[in-house]
N, C-alpha and C. Protein backbone atom coordinates (compact mmCIF):
# COMPACT_ATOMS: atom_id res chain seq x y z
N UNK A 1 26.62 -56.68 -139.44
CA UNK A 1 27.85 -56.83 -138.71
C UNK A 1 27.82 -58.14 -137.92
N UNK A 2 29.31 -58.82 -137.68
CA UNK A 2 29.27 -60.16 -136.84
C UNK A 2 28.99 -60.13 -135.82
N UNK A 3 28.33 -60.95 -134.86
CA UNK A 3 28.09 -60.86 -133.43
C UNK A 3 29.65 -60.88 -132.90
N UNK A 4 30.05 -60.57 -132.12
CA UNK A 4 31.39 -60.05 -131.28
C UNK A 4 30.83 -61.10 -130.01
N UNK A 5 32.24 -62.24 -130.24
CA UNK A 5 32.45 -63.56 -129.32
C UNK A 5 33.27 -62.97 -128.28
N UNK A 6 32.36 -63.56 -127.04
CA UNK A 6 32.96 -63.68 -125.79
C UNK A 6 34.76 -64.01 -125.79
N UNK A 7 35.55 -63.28 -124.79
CA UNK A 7 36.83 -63.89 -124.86
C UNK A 7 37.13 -64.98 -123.83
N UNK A 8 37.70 -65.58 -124.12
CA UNK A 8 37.97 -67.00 -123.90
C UNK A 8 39.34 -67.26 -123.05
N UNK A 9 39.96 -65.59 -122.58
CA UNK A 9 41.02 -66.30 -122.05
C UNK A 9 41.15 -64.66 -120.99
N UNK A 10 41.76 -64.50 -119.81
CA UNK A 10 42.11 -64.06 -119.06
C UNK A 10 43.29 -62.36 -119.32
N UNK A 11 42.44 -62.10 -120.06
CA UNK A 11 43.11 -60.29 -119.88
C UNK A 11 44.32 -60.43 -118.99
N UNK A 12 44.19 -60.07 -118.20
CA UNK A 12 45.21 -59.73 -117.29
C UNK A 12 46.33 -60.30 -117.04
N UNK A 13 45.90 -61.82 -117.40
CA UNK A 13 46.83 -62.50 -116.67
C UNK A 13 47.72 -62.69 -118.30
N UNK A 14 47.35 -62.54 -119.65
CA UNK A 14 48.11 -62.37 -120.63
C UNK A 14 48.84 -61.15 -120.81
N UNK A 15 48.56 -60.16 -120.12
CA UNK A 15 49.09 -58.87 -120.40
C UNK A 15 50.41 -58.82 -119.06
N UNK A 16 50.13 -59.74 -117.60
CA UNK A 16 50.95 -59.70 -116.82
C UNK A 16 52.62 -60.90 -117.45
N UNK A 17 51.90 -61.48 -118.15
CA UNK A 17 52.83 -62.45 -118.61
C UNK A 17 53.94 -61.72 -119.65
N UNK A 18 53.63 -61.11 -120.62
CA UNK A 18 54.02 -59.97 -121.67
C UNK A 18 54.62 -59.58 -120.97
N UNK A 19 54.31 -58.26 -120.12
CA UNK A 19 54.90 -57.58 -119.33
C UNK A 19 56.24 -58.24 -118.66
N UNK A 20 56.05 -59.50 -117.99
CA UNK A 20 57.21 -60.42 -117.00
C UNK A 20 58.40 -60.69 -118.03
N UNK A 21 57.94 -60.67 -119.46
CA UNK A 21 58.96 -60.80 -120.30
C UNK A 21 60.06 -59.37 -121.04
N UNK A 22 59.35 -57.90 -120.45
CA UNK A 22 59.69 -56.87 -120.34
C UNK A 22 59.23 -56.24 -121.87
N UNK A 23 57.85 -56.42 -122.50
CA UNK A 23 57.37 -56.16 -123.67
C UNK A 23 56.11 -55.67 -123.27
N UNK A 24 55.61 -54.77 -123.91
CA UNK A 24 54.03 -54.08 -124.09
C UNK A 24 53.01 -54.74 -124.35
N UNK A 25 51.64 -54.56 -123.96
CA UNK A 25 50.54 -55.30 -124.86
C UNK A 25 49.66 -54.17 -126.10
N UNK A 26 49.82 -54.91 -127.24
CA UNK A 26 48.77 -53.59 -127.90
C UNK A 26 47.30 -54.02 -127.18
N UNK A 27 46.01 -53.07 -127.31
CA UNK A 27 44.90 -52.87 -126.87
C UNK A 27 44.18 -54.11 -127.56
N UNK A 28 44.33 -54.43 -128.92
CA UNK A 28 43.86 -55.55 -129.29
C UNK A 28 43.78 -56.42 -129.87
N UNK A 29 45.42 -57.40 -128.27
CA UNK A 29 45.90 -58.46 -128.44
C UNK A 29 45.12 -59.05 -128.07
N UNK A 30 44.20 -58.71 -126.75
CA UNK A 30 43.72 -60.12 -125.95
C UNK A 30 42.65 -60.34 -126.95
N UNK A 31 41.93 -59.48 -127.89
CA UNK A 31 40.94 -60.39 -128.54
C UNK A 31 41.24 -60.71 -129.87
N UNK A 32 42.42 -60.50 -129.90
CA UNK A 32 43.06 -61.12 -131.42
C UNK A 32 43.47 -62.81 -130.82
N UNK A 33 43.90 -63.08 -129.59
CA UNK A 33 44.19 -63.95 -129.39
C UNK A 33 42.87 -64.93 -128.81
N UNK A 34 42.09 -64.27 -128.45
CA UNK A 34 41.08 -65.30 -127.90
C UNK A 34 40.18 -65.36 -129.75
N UNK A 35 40.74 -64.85 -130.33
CA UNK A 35 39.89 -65.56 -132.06
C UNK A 35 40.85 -65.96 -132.52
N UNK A 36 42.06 -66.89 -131.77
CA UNK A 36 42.57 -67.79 -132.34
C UNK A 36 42.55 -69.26 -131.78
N UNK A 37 42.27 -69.07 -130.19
CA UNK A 37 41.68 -70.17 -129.48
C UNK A 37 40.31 -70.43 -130.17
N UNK A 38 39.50 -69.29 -130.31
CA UNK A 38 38.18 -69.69 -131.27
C UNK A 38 38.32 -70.64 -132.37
N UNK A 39 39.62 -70.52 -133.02
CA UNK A 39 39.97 -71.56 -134.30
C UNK A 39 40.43 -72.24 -133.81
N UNK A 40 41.30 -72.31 -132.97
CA UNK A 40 42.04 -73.83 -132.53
C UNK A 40 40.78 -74.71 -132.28
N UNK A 41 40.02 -74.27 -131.59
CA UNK A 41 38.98 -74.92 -130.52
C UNK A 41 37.84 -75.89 -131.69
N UNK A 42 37.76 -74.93 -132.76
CA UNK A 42 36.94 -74.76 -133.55
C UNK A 42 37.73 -76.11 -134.87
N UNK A 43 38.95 -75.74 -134.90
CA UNK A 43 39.91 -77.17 -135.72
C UNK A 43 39.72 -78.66 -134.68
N UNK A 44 40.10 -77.97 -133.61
CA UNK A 44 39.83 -80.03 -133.02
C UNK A 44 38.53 -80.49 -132.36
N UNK A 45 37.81 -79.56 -132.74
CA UNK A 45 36.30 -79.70 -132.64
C UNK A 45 36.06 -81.27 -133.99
N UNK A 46 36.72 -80.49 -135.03
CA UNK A 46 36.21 -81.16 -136.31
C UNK A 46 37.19 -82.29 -135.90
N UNK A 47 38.10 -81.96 -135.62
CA UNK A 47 38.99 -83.69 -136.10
C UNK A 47 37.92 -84.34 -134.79
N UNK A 48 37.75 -83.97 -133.83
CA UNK A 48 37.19 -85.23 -132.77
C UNK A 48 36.15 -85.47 -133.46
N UNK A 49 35.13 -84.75 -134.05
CA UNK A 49 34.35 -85.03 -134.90
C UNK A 49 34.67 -86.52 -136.38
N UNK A 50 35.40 -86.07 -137.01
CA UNK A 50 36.29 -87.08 -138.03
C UNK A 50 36.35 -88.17 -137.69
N UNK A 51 37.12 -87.87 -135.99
CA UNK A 51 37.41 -89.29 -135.55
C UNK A 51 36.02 -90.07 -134.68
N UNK A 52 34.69 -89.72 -135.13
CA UNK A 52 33.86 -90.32 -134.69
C UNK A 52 33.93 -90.42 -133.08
N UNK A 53 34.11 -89.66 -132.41
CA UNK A 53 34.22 -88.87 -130.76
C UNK A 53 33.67 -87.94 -130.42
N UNK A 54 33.35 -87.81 -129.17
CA UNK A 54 32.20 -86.57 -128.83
C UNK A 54 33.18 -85.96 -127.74
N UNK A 55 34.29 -86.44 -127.39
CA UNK A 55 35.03 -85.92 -126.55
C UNK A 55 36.16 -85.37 -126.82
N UNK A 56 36.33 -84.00 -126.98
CA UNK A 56 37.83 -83.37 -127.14
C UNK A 56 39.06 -83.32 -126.50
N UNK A 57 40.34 -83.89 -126.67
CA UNK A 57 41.39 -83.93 -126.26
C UNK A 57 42.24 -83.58 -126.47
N UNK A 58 43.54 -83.82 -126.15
CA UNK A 58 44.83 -82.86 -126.16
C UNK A 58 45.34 -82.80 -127.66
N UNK A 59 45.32 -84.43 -128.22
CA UNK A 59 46.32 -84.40 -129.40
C UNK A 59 45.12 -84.01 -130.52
N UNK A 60 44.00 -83.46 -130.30
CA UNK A 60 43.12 -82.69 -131.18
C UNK A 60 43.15 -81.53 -131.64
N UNK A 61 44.25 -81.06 -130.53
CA UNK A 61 44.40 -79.16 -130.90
C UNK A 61 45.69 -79.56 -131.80
């Protein structure tokens, strides 16, 4: 089985946001969504990489 990655983004404060918009959270949004920051993070990892940079920036995601 895969090791199970840390989440990467703030429970609460995604489920208070949902909510402010007058919608539900299912049980498992917040880690469906923090394994998509995992890919984002994980895509402009490589392009800063590509672009011969060790430093990640905005127009990388």
């Amino acid at each position: 089985m895969a090791k199970k990655r840390e989440n990467l983004i703030v429970g609460s404060k995604i489920k208070a946001y949902i909510r402010s918009k007058k919608c539900m959270t299912a049980g498992d949004l917040v880690e469906g969504l923090s394994n998509e920051v995992y890919n984002l993070l994980d895509k402009a990892v490589g392009r800063t990489k590509a672009n011969k940079r060790s430093t990640v920036r905005p127009q990388d995601l």
